[in-house]
Protein backbone atom coordinates (compact mmCIF):
# COMPACT_ATOMS: atom_id res chain seq x y z
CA UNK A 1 -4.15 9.91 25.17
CA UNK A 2 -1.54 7.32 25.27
CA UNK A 3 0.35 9.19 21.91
CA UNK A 4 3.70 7.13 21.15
CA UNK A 5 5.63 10.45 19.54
CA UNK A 6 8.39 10.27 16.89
CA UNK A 7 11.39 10.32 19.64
CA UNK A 8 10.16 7.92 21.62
CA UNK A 9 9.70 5.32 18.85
CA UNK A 10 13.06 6.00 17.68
CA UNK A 11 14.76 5.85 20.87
CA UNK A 12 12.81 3.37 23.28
CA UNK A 13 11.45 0.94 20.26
CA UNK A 14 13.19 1.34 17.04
CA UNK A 15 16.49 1.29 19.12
CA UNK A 16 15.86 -0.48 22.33
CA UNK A 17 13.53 -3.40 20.07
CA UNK A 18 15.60 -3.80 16.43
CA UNK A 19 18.92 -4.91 16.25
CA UNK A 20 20.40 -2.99 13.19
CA UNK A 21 22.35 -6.47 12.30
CA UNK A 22 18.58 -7.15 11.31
CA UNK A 23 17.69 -4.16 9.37
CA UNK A 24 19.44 -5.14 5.82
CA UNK A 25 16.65 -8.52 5.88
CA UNK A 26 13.62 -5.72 5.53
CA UNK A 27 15.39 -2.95 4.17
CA UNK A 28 16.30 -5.05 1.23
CA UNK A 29 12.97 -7.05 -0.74
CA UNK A 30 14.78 -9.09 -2.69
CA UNK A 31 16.31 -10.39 0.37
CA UNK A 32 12.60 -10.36 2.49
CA UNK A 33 11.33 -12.55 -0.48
CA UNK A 34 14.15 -15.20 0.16
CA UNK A 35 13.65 -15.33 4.49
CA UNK A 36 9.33 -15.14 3.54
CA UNK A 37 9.75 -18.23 1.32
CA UNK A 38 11.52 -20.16 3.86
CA UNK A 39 9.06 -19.54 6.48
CA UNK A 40 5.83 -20.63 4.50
CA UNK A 41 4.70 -16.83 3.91
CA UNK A 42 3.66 -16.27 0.47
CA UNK A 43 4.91 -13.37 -1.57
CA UNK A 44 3.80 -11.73 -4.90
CA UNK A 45 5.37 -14.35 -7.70
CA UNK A 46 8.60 -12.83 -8.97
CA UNK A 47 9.54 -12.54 -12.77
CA UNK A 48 13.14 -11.21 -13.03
CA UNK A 49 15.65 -9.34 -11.28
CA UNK A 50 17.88 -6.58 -12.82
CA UNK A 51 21.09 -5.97 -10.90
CA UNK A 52 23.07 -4.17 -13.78
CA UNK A 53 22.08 -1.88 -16.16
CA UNK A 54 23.42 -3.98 -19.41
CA UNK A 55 20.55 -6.60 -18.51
CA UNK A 56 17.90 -4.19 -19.43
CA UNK A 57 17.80 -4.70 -22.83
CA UNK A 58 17.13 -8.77 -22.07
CA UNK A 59 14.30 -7.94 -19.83
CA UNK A 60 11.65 -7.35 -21.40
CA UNK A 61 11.09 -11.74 -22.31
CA UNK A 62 10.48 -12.05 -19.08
CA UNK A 63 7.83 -9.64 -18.92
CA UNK A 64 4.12 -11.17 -18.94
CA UNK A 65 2.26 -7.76 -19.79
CA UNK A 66 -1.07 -9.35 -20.44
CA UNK A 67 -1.04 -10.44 -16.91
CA UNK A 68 0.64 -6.92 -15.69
CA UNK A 69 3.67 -6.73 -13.56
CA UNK A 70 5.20 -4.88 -11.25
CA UNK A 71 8.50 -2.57 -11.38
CA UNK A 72 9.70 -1.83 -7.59
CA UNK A 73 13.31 -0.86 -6.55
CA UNK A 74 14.63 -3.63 -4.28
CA UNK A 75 16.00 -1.07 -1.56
CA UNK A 76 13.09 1.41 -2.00
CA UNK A 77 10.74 3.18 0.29
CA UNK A 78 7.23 4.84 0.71
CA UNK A 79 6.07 3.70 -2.69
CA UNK A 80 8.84 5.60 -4.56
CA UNK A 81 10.21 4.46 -8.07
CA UNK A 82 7.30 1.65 -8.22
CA UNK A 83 5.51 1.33 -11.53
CA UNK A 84 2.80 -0.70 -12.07
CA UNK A 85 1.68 -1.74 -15.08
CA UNK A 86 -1.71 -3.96 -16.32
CA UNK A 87 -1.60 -4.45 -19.95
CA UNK A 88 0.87 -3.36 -23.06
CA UNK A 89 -0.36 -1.40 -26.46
CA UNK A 90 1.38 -0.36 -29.18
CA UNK A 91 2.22 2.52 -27.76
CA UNK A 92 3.12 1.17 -24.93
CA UNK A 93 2.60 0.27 -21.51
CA UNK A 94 -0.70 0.30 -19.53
CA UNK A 95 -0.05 1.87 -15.75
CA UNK A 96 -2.47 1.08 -13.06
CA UNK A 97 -3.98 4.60 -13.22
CA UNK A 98 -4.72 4.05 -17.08
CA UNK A 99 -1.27 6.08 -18.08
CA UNK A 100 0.37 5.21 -21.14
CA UNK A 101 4.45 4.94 -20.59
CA UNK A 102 6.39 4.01 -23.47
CA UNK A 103 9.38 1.45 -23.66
CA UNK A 104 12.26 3.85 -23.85
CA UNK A 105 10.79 5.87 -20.88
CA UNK A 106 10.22 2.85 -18.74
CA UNK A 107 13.84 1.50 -19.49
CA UNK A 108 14.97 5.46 -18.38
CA UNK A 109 13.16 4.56 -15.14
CA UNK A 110 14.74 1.33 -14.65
CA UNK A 111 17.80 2.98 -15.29
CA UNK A 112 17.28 5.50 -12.33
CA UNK A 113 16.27 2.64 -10.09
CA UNK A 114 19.66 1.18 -10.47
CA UNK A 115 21.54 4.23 -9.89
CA UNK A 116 19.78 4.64 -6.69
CA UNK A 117 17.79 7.55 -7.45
CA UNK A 118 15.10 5.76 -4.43
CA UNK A 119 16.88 3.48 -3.04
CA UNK A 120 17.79 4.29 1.12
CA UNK A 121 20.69 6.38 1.51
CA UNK A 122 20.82 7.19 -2.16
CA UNK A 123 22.86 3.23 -2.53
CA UNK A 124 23.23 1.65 -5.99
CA UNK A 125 20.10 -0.66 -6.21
CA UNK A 126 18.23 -3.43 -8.01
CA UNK A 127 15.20 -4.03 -9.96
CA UNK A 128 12.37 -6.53 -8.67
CA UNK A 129 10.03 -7.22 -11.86
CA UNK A 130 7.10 -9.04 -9.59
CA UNK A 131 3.46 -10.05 -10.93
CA UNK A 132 0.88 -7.64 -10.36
CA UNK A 133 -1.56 -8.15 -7.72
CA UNK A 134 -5.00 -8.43 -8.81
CA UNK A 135 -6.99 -7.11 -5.57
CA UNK A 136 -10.13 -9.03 -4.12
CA UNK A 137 -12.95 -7.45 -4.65
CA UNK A 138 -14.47 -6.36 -0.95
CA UNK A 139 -12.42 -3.13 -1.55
CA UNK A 140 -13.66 -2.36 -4.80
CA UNK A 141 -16.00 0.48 -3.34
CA UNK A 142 -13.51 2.32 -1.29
CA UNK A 143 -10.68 2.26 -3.89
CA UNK A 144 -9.60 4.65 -7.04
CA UNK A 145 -7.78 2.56 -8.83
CA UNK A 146 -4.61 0.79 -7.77
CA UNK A 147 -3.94 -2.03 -5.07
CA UNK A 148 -5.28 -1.35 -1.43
CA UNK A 149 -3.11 -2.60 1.48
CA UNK A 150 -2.91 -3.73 5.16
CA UNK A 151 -0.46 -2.91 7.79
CA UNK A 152 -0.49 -4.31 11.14
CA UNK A 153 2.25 -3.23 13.51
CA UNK A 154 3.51 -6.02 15.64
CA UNK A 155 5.26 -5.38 18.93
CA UNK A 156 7.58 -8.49 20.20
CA UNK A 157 5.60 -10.34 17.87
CA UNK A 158 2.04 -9.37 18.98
CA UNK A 159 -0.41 -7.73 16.60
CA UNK A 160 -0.72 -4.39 18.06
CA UNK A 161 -2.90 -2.44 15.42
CA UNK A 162 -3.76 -2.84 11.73
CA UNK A 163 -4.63 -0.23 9.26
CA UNK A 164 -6.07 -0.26 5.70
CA UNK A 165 -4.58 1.81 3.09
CA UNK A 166 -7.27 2.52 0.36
CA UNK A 167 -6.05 4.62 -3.47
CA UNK A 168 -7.35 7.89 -4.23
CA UNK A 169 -6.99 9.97 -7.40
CA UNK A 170 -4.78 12.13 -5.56
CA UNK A 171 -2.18 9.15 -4.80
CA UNK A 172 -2.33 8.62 -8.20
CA UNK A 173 -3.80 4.54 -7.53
CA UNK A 174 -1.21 4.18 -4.68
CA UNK A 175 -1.85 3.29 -1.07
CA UNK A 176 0.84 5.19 0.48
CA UNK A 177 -0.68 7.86 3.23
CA UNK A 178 1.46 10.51 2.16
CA UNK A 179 0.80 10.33 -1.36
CA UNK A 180 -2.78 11.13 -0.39
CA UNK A 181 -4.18 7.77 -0.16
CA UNK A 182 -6.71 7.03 2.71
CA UNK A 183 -5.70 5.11 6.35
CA UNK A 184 -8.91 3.49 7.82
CA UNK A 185 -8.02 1.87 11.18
CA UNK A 186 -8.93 -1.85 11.80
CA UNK A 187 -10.78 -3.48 14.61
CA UNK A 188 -8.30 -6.20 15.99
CA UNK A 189 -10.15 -8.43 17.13
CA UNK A 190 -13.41 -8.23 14.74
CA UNK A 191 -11.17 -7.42 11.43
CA UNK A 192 -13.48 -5.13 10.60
CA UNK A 193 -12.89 -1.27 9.42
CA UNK A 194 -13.34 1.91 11.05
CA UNK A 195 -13.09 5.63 10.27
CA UNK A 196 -10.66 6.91 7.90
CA UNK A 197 -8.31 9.52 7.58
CA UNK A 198 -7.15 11.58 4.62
CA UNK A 199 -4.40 13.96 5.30
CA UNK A 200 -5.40 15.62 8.39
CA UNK A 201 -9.15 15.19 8.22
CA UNK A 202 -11.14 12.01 9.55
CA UNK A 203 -13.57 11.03 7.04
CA UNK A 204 -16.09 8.27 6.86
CA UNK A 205 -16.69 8.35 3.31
CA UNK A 206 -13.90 7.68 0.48
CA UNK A 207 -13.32 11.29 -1.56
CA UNK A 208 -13.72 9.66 -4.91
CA UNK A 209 -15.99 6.89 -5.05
CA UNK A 210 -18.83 8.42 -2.02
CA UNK A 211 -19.04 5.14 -0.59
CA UNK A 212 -18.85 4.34 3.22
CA UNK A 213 -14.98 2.90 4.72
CA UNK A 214 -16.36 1.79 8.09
CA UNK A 215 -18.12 -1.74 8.62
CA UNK A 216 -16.03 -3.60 5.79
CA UNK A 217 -15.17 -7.42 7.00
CA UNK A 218 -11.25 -7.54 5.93
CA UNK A 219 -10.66 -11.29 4.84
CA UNK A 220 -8.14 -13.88 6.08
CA UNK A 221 -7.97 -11.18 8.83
CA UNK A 222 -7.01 -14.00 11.00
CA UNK A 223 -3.98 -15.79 8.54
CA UNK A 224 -2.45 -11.49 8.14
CA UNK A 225 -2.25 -11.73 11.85
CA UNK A 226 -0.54 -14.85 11.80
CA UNK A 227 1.38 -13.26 9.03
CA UNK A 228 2.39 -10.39 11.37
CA UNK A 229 3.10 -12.08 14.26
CA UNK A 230 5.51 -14.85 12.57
CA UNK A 231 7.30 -11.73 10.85
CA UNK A 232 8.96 -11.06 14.45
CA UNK A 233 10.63 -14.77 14.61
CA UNK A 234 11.41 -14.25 11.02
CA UNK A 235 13.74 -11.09 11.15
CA UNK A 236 14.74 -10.89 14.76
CA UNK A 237 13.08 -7.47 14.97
CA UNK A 238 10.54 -6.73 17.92
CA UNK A 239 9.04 -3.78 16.37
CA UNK A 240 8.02 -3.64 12.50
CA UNK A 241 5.69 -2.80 10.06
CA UNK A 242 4.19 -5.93 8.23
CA UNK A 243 2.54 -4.33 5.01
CA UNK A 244 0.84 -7.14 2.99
CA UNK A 245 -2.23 -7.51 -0.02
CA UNK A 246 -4.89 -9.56 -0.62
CA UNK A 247 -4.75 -10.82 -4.10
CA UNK A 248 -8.70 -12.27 -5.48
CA UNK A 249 -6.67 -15.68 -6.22
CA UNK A 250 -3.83 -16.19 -4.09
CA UNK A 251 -5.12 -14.86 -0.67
CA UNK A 252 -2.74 -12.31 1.52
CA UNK A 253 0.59 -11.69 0.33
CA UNK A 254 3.47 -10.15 2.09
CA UNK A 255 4.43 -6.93 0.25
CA UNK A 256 6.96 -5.65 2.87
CA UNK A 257 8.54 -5.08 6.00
CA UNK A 258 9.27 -1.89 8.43
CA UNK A 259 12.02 -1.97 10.51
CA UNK A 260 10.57 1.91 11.38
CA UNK A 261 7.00 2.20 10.62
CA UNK A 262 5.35 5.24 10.82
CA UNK A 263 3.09 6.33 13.33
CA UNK A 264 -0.37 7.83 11.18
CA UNK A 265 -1.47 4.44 11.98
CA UNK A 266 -2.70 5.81 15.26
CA UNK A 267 -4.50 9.04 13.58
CA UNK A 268 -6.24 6.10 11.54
CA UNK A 269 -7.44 3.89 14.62
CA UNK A 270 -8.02 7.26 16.76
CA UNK A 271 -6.01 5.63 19.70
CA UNK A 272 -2.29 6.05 20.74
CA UNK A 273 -0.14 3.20 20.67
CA UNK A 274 1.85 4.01 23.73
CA UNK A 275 -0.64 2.31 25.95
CA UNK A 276 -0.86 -0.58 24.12
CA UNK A 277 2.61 -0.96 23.43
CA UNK A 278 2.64 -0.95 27.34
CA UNK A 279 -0.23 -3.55 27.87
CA UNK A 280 2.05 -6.22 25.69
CA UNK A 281 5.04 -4.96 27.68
CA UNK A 282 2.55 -6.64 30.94
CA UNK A 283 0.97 -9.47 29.38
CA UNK A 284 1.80 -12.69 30.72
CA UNK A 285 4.75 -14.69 30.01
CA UNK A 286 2.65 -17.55 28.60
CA UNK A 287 1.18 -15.93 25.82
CA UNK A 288 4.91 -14.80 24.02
CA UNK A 289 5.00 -19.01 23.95
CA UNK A 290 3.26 -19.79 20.28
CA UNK A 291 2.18 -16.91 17.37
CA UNK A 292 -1.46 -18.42 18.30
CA UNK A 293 -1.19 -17.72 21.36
CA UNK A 294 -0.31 -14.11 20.99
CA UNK A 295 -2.72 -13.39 18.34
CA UNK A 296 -5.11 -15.09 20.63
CA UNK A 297 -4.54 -12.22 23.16
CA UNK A 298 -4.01 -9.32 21.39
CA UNK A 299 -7.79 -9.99 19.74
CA UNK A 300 -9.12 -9.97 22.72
CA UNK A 301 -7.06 -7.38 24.25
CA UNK A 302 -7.09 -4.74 21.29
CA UNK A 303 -10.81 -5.36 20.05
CA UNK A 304 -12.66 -1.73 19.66
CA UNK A 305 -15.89 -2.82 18.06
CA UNK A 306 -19.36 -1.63 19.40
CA UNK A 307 -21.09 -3.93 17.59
């Protein structure tokens, strides 16, 4: 079925495609934000950065709560230790899922961010206060809550396969796949969605809000893919996860990258990424010349739509 497996990602791509001199650029997002901005790819705005935990007490007049923000460990991964928050009361701070967290317990977090509590390898870290992503509205009827999400996985900086990560109640408003949100694969060349997956089931409808996840037109489909395929130039890696938003005012955003992205991306798209993986591997030489050009080809190469 053309399966790429855990060991042979690790061993033949991870290893074979990303030189680890080129890891700390993605593993670290303070550092992403800096390489993004000089090529031209917009990022989420950032408010303030907390390296030490003495600057705690300052941050908070940097904060714009009305507008919501974002907390999110700079060395982090698979959504751990991020907080979002949309508004502030006197009892506290709003969370995306409607939670109420006071100050003293969202300084405590902070304060376990720094210590490295989800940081990679368990490493001191810092704090990334970022604004919070209002979401367009074409997802509104496939999401609980929360900020849905694209990932496209590029391969020597073609766009191999995209996904769309959708909130449930049981991911608590977050659109990581192991939290319980929902992946719903992504026609390449169309842009448009197909079935989803929750856990181990494939689903068509989402769990909370009944409505269907196939058929959905994901926008500036064509600019992510540019996105993606720029991302390879960018770090030097030729395999990666490019995780990125689409906020109702400022377009896509780049949220992340993967130097080893996971592989329920092809349980989402019901197809293996082995064999495509092998098709760029045979494409012509011409096409690795411009990101338009490869985008060009994958679209036509990877389309699945029936329509």
């Amino acid at each position: 079925m053309g399966i790429l497996s855990m060991n042979r990602r690790n061993a033949v791509y991870i290893m074979g495609s990303n030189p680890r001199s080129a890891f700390p650029v993605v593993d670290d997002k303070i550092l992403t934000k800096e390489l993004a901005a000089k090529y031209q790819i917009p990022t989420p705005p950032l408010y303030h950065i907390i390296k030490y935990h003495g600057d705690i007490a300052k941050f908070k007049k940097s904060l714009a709560a009305p507008q919501g923000f974002v907390i999110k460990p700079a060395r982090g991964a698979g959504g751990s230790g991020i907080i979002l928050i949309k508004g502030e009361t006197e009892r506290g701070f709003i969370t995306q899922s409607s939670k109420i967290i006071s100050w003293r317990d969202l300084t405590s977090h902070i304060s376990d961010v720094l210590s490295g509590i989800y940081s990679l390898g368990a490493a001191e870290d810092s704090v990334l206060i970022e604004a919070l992503v209002r979401p367009d509205p074409v997802f509104s009827s496939v999401t609980f809550e929360g900020v849905p999400d694209v990932r496209i996985l590029a391969y020597r900086g073609v766009p191999v396969m995209g996904m769309l990560r959708l909130p449930t109640r049981a991911s608590d408003g977050k659109a990581n796949l192991h939290r319980g949100a929902i992946g719903v694969g992504i026609d390449m060349g169309t842009g448009k969605t197909l079935l989803g997956v929750h856990g181990s089931q494939i689903i068509t409808h989402h769990p909370d809000t009944g409505n269907p996840v196939s058929g959905i037109e994901v926008p500036f489909w064509g600019k992510m893919l540019l996105m993606a395929a720029i991302s390879t130039e960018m770090t030097g890696l030729g395999f990666l996860g490019v995780d990125m938003v689409i906020d109702n005012q400022r377009g896509p955003l780049l949220l992340e990258l993967n130097a080893r992205p996971g592989l329920q991306i092809q349980i989402a798209n019901r197809v293996g990424l082995r064999g495509r993986l092998e098709l760029v591997e045979k494409a012509p030489p011409e096409i690795f010349e411009t990101p338009e050009k490869r985008i060009a080809w994958a679209r036509e190469a990877f389309t699945v739509s029936m329509a």
